[in-house]
C-alpha atoms as a PDB file:
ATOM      1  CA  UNK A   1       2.846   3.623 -75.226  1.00  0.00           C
ATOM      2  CA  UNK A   2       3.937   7.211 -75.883  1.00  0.00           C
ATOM      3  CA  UNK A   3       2.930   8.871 -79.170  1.00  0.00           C
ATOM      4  CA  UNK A   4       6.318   9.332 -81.585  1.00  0.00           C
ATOM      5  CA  UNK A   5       6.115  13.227 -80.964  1.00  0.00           C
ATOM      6  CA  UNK A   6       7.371  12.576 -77.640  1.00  0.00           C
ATOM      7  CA  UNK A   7      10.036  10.534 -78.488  1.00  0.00           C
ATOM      8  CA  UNK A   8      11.151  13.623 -81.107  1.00  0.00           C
ATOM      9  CA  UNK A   9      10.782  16.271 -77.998  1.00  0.00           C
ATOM     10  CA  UNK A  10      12.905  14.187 -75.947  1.00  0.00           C
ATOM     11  CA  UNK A  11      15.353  13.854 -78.542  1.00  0.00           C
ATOM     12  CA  UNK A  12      15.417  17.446 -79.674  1.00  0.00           C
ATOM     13  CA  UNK A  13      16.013  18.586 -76.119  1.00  0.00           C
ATOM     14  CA  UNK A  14      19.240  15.950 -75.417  1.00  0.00           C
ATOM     15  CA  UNK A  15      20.766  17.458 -78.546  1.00  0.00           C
ATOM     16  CA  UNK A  16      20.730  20.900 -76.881  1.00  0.00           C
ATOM     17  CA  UNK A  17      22.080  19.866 -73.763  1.00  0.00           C
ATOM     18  CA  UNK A  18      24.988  18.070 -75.811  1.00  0.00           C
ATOM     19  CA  UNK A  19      25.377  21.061 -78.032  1.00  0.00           C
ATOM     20  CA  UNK A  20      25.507  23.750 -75.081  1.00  0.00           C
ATOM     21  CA  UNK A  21      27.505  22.206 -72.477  1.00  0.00           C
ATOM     22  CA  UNK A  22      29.777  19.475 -75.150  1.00  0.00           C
ATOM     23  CA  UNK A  23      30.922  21.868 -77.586  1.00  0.00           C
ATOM     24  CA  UNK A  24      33.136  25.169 -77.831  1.00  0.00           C
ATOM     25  CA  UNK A  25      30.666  27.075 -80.195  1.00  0.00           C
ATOM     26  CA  UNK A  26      27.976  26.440 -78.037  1.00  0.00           C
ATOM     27  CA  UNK A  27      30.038  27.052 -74.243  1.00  0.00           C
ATOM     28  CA  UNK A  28      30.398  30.232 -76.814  1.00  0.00           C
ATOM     29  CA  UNK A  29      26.734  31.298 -77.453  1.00  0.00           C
ATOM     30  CA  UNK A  30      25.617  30.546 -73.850  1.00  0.00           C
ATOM     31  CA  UNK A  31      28.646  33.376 -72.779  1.00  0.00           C
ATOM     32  CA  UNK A  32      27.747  35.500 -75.112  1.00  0.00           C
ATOM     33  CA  UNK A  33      30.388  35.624 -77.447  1.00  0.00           C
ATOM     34  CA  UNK A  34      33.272  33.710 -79.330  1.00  0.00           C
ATOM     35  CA  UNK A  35      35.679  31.689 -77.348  1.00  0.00           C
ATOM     36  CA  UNK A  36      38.902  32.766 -78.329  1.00  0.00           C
ATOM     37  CA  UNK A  37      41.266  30.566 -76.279  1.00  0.00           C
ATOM     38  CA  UNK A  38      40.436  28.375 -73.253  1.00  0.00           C
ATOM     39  CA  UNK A  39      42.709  27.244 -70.319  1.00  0.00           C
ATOM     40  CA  UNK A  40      41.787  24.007 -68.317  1.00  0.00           C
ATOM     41  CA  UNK A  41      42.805  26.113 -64.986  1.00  0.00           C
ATOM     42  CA  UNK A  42      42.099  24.165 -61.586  1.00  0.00           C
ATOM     43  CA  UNK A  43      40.397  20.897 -60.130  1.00  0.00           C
ATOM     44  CA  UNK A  44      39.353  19.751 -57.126  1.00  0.00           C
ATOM     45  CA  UNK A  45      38.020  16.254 -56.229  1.00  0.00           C
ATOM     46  CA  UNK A  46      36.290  15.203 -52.983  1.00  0.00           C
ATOM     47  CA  UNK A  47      34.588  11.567 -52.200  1.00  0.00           C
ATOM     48  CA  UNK A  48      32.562  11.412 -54.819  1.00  0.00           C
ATOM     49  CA  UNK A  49      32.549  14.976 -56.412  1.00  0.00           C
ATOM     50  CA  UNK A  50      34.589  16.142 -58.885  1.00  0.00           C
ATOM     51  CA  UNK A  51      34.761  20.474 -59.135  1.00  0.00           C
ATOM     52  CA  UNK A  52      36.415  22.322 -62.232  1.00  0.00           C
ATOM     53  CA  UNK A  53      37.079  25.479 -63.201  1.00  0.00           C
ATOM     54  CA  UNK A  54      38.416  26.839 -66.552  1.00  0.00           C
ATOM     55  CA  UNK A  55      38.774  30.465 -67.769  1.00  0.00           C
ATOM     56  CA  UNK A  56      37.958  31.218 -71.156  1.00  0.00           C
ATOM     57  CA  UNK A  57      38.833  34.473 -73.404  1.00  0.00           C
ATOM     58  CA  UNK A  58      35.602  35.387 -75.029  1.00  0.00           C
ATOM     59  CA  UNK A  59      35.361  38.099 -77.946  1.00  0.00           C
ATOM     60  CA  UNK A  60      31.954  39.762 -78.123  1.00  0.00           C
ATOM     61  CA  UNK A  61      31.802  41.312 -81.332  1.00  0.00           C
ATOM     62  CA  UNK A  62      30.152  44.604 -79.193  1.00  0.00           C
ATOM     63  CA  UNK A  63      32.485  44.688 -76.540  1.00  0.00           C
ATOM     64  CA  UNK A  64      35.843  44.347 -75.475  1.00  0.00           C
ATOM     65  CA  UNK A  65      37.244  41.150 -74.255  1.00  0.00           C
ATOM     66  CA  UNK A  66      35.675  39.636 -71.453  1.00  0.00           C
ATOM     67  CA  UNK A  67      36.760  36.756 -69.423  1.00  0.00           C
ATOM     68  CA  UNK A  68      34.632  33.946 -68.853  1.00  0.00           C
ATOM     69  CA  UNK A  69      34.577  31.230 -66.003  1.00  0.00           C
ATOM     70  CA  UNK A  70      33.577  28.072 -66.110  1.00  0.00           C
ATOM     71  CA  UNK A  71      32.908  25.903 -63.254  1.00  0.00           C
ATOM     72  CA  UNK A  72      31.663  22.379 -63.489  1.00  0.00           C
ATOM     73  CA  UNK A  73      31.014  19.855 -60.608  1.00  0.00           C
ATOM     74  CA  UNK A  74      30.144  16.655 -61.183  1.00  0.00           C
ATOM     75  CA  UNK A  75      29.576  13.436 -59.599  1.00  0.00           C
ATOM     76  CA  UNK A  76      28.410   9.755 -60.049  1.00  0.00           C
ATOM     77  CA  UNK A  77      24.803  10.484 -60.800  1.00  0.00           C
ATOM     78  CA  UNK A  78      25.356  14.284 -62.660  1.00  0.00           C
ATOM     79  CA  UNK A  79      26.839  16.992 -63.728  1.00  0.00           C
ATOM     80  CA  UNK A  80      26.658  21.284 -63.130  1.00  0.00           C
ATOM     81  CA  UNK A  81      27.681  23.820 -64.931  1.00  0.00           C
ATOM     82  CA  UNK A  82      27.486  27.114 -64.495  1.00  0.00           C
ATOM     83  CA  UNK A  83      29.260  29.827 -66.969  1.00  0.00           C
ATOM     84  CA  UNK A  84      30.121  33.195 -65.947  1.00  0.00           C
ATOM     85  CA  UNK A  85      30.847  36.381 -67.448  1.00  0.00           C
ATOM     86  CA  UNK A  86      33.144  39.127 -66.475  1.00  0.00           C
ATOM     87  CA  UNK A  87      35.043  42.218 -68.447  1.00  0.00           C
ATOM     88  CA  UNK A  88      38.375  41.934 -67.611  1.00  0.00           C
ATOM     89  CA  UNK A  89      38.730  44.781 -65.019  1.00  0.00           C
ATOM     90  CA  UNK A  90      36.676  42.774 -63.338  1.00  0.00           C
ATOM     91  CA  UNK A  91      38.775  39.590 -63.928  1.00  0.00           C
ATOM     92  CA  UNK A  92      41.527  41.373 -62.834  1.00  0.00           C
ATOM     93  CA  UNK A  93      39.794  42.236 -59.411  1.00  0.00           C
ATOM     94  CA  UNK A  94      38.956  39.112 -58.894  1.00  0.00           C
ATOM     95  CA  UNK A  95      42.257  37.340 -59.393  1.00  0.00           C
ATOM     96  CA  UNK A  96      43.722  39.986 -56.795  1.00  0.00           C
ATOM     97  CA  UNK A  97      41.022  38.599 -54.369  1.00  0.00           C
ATOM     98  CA  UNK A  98      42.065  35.106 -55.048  1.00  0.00           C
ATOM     99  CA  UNK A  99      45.432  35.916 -54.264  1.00  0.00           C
ATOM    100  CA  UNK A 100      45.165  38.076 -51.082  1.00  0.00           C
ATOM    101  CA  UNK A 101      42.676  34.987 -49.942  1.00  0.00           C
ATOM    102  CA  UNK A 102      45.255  32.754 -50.869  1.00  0.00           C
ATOM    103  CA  UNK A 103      48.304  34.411 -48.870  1.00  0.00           C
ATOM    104  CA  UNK A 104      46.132  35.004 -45.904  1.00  0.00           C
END
């Protein structure tokens, strides 16, 4: 039988998870800033895999506004996330891209 420490580990380490990736504050923290305002934005379902992206307007208290992305795919036995910075020139640039690919 495991000791009772493990049992605390385990548990300590599923509260993170559901803080991070289940809550604004913490979607927040692992972007680096404050989310200011959050749009669902696109998704995209296969067979059995679900892809979403949202964009997020994140205030860093040291830097301007930045833009944050935040694609999720997930599926019967999981889920991904992966968060992604970007300063808004940059955000700019890339919505350009999206568009050129998009008339193409």
């Amino acid at each position: 039988m495991a000791d009772p420490l493990s049992y605390v580990v385990y548990f300590l380490v599923l509260v993170g998870v559901v803080f991070f990736l289940h809550t604004r504050r913490g979607r927040g923290i692992l972007l680096g800033g404050k989310i200011v305002k959050s749009w669902d934005g696109v998704a995209a379902k296969r067979t059995f895999v679900t892809s979403r992206v949202k964009v997020l307007a994140i205030d860093a208290s040291d830097e301007a506004r930045l833009v944050g992305l935040e694609i999720t795919s997930s599926s019967i036995g999981g889920s991904k996330t992966f968060p992604i910075r970007l300063a808004a020139a940059d955000a700019l640039q890339l919505a350009r891209l999206i568009e050129q690919a998009a008339k193409y």
